[in-house]
Protein backbone atom coordinates (compact mmCIF):
# COMPACT_ATOMS: atom_id res chain seq x y z
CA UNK A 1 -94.39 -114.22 87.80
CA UNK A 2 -93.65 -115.52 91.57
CA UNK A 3 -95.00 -114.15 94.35
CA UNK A 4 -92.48 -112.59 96.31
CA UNK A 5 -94.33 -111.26 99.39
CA UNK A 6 -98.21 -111.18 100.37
CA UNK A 7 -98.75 -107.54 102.75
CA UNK A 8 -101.76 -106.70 105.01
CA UNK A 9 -103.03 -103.76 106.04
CA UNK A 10 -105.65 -103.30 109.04
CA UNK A 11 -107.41 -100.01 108.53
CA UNK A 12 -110.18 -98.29 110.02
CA UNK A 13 -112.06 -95.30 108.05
CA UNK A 14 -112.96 -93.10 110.48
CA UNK A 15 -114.82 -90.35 108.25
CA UNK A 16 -117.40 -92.90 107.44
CA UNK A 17 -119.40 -93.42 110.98
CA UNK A 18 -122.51 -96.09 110.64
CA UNK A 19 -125.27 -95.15 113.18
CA UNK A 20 -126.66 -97.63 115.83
CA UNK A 21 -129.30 -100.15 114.11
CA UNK A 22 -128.31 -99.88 110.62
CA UNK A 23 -126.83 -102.95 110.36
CA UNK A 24 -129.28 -104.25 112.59
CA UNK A 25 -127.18 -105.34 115.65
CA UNK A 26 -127.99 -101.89 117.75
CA UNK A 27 -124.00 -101.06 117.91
CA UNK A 28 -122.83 -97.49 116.40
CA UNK A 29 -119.56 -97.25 114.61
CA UNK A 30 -117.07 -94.63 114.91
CA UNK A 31 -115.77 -95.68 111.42
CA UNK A 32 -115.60 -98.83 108.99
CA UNK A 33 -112.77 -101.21 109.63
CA UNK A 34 -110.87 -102.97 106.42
CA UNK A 35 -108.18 -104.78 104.87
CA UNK A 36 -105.89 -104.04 102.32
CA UNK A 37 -103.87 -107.33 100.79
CA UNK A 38 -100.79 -106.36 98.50
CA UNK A 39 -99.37 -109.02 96.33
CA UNK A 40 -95.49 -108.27 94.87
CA UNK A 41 -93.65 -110.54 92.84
CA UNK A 42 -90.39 -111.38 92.30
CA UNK A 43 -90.57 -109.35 88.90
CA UNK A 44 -91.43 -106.58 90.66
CA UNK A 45 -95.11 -106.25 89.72
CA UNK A 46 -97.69 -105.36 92.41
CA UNK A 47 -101.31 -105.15 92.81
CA UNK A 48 -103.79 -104.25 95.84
CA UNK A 49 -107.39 -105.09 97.32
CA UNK A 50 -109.53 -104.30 99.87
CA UNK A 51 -110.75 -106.54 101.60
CA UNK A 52 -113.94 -106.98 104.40
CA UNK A 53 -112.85 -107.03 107.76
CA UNK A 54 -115.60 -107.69 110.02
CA UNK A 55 -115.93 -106.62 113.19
CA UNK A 56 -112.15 -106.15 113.35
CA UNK A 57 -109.63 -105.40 111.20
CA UNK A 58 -106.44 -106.22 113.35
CA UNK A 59 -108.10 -109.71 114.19
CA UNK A 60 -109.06 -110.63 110.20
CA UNK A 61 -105.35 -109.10 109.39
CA UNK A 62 -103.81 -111.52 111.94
CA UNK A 63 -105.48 -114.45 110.97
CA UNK A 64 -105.17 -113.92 106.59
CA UNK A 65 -101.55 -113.17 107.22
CA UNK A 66 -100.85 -116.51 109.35
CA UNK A 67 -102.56 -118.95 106.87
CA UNK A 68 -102.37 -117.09 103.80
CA UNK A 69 -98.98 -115.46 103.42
CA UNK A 70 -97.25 -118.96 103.68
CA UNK A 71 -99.66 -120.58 101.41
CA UNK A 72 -99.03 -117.83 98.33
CA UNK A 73 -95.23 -116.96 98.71
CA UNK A 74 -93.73 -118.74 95.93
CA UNK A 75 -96.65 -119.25 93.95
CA UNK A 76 -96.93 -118.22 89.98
CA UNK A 77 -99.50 -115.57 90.59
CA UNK A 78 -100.64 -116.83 87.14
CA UNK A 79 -101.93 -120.15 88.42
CA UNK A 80 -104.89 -118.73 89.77
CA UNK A 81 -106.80 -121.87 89.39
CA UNK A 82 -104.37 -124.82 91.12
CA UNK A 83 -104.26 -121.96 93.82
CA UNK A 84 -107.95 -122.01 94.31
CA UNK A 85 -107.96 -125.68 94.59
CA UNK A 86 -105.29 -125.79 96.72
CA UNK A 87 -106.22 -123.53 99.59
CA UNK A 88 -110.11 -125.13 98.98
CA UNK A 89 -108.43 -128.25 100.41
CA UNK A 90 -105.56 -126.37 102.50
CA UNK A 91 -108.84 -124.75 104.39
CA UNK A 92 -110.23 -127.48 105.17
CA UNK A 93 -107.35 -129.18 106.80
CA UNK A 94 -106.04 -126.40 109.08
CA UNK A 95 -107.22 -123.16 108.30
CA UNK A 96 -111.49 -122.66 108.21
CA UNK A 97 -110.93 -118.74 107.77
CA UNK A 98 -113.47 -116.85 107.52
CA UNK A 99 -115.58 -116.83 103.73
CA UNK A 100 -113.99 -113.07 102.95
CA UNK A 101 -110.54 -114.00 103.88
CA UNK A 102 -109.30 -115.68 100.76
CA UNK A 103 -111.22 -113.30 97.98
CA UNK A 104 -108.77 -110.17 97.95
CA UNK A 105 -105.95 -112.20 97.03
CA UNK A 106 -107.47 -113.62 94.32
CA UNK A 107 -108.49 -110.12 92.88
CA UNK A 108 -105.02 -109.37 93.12
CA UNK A 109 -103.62 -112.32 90.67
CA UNK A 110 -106.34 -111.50 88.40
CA UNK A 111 -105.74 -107.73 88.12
CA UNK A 112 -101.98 -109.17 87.79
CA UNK A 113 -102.75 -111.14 84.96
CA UNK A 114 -104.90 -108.20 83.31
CA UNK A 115 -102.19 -105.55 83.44
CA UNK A 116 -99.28 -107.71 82.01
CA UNK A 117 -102.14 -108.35 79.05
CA UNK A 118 -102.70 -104.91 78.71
CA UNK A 119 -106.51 -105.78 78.73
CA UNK A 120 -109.09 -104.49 81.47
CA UNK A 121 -110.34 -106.75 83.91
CA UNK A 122 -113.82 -107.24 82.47
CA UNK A 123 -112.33 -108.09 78.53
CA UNK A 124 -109.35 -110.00 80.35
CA UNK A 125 -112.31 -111.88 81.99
CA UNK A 126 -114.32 -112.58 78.56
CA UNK A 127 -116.21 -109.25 77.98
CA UNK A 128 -120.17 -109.88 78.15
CA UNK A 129 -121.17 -106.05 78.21
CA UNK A 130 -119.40 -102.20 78.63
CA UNK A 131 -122.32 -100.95 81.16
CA UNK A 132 -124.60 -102.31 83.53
CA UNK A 133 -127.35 -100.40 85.47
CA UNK A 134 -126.79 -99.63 89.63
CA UNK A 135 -129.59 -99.73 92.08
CA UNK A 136 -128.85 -98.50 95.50
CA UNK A 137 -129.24 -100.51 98.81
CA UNK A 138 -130.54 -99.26 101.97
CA UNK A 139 -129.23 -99.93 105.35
CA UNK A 140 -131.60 -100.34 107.98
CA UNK A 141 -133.36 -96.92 108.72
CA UNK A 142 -135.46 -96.04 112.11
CA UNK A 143 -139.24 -95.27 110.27
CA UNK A 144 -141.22 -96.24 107.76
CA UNK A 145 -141.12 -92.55 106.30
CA UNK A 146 -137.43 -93.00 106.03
CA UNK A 147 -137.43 -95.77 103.29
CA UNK A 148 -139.91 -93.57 101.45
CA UNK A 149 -138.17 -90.64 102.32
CA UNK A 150 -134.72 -92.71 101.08
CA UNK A 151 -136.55 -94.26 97.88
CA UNK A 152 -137.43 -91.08 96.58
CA UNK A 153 -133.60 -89.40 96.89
CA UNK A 154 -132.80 -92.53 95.45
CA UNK A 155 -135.21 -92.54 92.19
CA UNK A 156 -134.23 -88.35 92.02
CA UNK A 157 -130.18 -89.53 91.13
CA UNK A 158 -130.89 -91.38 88.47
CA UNK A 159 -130.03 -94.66 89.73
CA UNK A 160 -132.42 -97.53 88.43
CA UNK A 161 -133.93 -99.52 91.33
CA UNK A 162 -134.00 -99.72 95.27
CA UNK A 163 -133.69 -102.00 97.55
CA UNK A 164 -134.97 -102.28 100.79
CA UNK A 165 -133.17 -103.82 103.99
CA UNK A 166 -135.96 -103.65 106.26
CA UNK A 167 -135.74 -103.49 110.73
CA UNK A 168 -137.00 -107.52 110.31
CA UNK A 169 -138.70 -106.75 114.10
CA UNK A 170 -142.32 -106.73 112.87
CA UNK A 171 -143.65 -108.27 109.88
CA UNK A 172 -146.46 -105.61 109.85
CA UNK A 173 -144.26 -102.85 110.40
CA UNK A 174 -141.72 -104.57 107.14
CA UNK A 175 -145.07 -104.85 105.05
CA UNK A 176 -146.01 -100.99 105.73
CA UNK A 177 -142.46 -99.82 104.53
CA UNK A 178 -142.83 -102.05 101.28
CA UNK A 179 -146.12 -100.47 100.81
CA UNK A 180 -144.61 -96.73 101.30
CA UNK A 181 -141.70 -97.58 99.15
CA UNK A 182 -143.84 -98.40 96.64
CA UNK A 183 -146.32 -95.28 96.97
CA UNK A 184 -143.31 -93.02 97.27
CA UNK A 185 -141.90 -93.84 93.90
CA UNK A 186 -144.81 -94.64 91.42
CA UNK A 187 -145.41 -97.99 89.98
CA UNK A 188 -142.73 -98.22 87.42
CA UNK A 189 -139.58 -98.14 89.39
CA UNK A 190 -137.89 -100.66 90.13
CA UNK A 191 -137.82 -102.31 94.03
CA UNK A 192 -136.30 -105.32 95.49
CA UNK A 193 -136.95 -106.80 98.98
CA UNK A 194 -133.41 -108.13 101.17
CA UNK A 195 -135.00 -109.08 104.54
CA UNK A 196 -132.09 -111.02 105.59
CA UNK A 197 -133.41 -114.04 107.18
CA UNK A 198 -135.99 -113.18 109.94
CA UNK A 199 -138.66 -114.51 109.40
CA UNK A 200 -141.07 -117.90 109.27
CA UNK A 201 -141.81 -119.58 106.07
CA UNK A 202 -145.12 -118.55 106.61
CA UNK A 203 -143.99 -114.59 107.68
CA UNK A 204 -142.37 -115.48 104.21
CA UNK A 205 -144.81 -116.09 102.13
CA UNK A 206 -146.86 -113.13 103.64
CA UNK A 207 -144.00 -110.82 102.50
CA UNK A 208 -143.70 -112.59 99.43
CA UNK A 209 -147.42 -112.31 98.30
CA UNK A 210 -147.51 -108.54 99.40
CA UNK A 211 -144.07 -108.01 96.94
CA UNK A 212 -146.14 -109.95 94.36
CA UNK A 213 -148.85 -107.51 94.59
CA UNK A 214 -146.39 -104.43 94.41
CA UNK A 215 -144.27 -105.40 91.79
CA UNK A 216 -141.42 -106.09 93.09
CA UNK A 217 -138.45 -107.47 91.26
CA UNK A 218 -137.30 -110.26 93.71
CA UNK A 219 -137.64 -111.24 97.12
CA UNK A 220 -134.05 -111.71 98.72
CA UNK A 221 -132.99 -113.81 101.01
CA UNK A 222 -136.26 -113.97 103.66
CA UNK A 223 -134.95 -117.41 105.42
CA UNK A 224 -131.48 -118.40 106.74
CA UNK A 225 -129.91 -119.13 103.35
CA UNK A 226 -129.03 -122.79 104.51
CA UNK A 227 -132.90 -123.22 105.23
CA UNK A 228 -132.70 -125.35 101.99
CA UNK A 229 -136.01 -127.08 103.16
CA UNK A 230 -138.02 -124.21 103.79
CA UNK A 231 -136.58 -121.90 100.56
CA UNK A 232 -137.63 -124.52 98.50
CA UNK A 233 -141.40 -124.16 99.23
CA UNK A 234 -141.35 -121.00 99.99
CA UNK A 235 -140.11 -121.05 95.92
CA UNK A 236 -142.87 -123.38 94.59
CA UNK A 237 -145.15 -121.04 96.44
CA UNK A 238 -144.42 -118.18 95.77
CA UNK A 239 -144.34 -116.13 91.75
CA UNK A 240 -141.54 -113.28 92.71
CA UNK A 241 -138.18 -115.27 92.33
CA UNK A 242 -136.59 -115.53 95.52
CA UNK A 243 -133.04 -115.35 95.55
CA UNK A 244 -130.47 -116.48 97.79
CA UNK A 245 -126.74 -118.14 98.44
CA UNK A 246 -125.04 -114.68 99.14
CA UNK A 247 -123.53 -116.34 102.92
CA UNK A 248 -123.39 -119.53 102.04
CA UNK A 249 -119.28 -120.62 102.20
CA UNK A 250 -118.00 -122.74 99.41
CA UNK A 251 -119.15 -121.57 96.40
CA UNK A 252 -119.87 -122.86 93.78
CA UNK A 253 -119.90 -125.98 95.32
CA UNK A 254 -122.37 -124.88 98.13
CA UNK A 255 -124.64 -123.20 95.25
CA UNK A 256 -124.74 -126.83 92.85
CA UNK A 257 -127.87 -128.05 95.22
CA UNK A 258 -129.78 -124.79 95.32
CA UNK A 259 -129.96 -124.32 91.45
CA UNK A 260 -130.00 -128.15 91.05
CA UNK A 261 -133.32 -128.37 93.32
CA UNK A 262 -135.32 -125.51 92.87
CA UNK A 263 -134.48 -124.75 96.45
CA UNK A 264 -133.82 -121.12 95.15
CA UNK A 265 -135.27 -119.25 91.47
CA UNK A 266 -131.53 -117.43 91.27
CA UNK A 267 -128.28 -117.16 93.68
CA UNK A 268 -126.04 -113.98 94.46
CA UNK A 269 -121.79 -113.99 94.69
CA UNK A 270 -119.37 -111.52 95.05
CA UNK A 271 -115.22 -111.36 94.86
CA UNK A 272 -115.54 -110.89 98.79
CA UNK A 273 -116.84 -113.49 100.36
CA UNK A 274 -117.59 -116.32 96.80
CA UNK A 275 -113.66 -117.17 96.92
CA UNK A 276 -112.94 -113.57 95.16
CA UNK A 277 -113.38 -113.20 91.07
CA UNK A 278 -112.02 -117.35 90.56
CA UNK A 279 -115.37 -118.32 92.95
CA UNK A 280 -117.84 -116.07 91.78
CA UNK A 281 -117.27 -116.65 88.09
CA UNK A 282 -118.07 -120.15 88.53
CA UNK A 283 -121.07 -119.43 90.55
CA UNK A 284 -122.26 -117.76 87.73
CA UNK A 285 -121.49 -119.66 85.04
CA UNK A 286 -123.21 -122.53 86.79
CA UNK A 287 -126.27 -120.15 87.38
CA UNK A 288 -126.51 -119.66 83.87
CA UNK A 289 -126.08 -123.40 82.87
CA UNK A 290 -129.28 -123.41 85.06
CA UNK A 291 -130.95 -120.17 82.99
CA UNK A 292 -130.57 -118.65 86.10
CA UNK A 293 -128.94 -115.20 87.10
CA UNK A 294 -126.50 -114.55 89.65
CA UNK A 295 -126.93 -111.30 90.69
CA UNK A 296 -123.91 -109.85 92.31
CA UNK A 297 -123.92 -108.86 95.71
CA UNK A 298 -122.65 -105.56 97.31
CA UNK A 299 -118.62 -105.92 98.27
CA UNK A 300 -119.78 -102.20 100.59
CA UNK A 301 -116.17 -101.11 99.80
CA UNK A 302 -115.91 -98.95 96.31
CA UNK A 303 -112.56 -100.53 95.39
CA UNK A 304 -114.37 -104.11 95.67
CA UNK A 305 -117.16 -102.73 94.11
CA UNK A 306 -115.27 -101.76 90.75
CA UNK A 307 -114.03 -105.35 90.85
CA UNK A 308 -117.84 -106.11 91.01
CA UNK A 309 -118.51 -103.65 88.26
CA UNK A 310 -115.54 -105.61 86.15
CA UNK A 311 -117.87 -108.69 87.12
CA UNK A 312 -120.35 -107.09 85.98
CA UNK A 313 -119.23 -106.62 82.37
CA UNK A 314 -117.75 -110.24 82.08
CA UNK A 315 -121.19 -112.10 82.76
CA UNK A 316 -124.43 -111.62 81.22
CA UNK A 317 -126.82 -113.30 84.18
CA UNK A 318 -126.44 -110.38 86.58
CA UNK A 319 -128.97 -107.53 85.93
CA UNK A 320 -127.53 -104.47 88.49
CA UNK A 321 -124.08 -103.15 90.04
CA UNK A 322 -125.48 -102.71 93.56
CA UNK A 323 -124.36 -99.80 95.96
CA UNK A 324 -125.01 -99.10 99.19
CA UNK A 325 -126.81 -96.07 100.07
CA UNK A 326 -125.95 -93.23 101.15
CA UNK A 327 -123.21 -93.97 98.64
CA UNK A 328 -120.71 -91.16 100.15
CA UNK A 329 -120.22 -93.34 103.23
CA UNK A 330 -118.82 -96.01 101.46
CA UNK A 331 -117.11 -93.84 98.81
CA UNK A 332 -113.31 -94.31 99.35
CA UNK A 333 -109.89 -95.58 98.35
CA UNK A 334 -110.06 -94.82 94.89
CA UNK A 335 -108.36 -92.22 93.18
CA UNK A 336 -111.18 -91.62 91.07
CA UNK A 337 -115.26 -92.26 91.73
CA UNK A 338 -116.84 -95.13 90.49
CA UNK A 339 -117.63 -94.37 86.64
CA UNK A 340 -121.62 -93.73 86.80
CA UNK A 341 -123.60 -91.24 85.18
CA UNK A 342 -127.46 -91.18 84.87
CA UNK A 343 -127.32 -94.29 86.84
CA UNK A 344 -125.28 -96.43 84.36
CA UNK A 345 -122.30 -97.57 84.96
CA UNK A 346 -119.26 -97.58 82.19
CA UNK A 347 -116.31 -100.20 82.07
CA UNK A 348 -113.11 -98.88 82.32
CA UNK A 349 -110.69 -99.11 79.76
CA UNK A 350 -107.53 -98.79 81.30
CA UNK A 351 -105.24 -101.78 81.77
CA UNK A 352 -106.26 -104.29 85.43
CA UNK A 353 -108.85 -101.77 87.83
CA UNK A 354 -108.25 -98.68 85.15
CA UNK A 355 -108.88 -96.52 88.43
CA UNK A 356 -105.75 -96.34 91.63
CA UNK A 357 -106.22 -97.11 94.74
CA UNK A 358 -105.77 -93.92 96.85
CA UNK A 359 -102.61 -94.82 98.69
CA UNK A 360 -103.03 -91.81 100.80
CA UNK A 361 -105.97 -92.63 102.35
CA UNK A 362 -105.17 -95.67 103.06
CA UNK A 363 -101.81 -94.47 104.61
CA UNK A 364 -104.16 -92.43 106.78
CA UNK A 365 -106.65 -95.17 107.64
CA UNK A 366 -104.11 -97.40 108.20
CA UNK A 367 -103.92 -99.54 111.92
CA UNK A 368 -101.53 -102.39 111.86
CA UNK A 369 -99.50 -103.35 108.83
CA UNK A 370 -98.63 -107.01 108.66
């Protein structure tokens, strides 16, 4: 099965807007930029992801085309693992693209592999589990009654937890909107804290010792995650298990000294930016050599996010599918909506994805093709 061609797409979805401050850099967004990476072999096989984009979609097109197109072309798509080596050493040499450039293409040979096996993705990937619970993750909202507002829709859907992505301006201000949360939805349901990195280790702690009090399930991420000094007292500290390693590029290699130190309780991966489904399956089978989960992190885009649901069924050390919220904003290029009902979500059957991409929205959204 040689790969015959490697096509990218730079799209922008412009019926998905993100207001200014909710992703906590003050800029608005008239729509959500993306990639699209098409793999076709010489058989005539093909299979498509999305992938993260950044800031810019023509820029991260450019670049993933240059390095990656000549690296793959000629390739058995079935060697998924010398072609992982291969571009971890190609990268270093002349390449150093960004963490989310490589993932998408890996996706691709696995959903490959999966269809010509007639298997889904999660069974072709060993088949841990045929549903997993979702919680839904906030972006960063303008008032405290917001997140409780947000918390509450949130808990009325039927999905099983929420987390909270708080401003990170004020401490105080990111303690009251734990303590609302909390109020808004009862004691039982289940909240996690994502502060992404702006505080002290002693702001830290504070948080951490209020999420203690409140029950929360895990404190995410509340220092840089290469702050390997600091996370690791911050973790003897603290009871709530902080978890962390989402950003950090090289994976699992990157992860080996957090789980091997204590400098974390638990680590997070994803297809998009762990070295797609190759990387983050060895992030969390290392994890679990540790007793440790890996809970998967958000890929914001629903097509990544059924590979993370295929993830999801395949290990048993991640406890949630997680979805950003409002979920509609993010809710495109499938032909079909992510399988969830009563907040559980089902493992396809079908061969590879078991859902389409929707070709003609991404004809629509599409910018550049390269």
């Amino acid at each position: 099965m040689k790969i015959a061609a490697l096509d990218i797409r730079a799209c922008r979805h412009r019926a998905s807007p993100v207001g200014a401050g909710a992703l906590r850099d003050g800029q608005a967004r008239e729509g959500l930029d993306y990639l699209v990476y098409r793999v076709t072999t010489e058989c005539g096989r093909s299979a498509a992801m999305f992938g993260f984009a950044g800031k810019s979609a023509i820029g991260s097109a450019h670049l993933a085309a240059a390095s990656l197109r000549l690296f793959f072309v000629g390739r058995d798509a079935l060697d998924r693992e010398r072609a992982w080596h291969d571009w971890r050493r190609a990268d270093r040499w002349w390449h150093h693209l960004p963490i989310y450039s490589y993932g998408p293409v890996d996706c691709c040979l696995w959903i490959l592999a999966a269809e010509a096996a007639g298997q889904p993705l999660w069974r072709y990937m060993g088949g841990a589990r045929d549903r997993v619970p979702v919680y839904a993750s906030s972006l960063v909202l303008p008032t405290v009654d917001a997140y409780a507002a947000e918390a509450r829709a949130v808990m009325a859907a039927g999905l099983k937890a929420y987390k909270i992505h708080p401003p990170g301006k004020s401490l105080a201000e990111d303690i009251q909107i734990h303590r609302a949360v909390r109020d808004a939805v009862g004691p039982d349901f289940a909240l996690i804290s994502d502060p992404v990195a702006p505080y002290t280790l002693d702001e830290a702690v504070r948080l951490g010792r209020e999420c203690e009090r409140l029950g929360y399930l895990w404190l995410e991420e509340p220092l840089p995650d290469e702050a390997f000094g600091a996370l690791r007292e911050l973790t003897r500290i603290l009871d709530i298990p902080v978890i962390g390693a989402e950003v950090l590029p090289k994976h699992p290699y990157s992860v080996a000294e957090c789980l091997a130190s204590r400098v974390v309780d638990g680590v997070r991966a994803d297809p998009s930016w762990s070295g797609g489904i190759t990387g983050t399956l060895k992030t969390a089978h290392l994890a679990e050599a540790f007793h440790a989960p890996c809970e998967l992190h958000s890929t914001i885009f629903h097509p990544l996010e059924l590979v993370n649901l295929h993830l999801n069924g395949a290990i048993a050390n991640s406890r949630y599918l997680e979805l950003l919220w409002p979920t509609e904003t993010f809710d495109f290029g499938l032909t079909s909506p992510l399988p969830i009902t009563d907040g559980i979500a089902t493992m396809p059957e079908g061969p590879g994805l078991g859902i389409a991409l929707d070709w003609d929205q991404i004809d629509n959204d599409t910018v550049e093709e390269l």
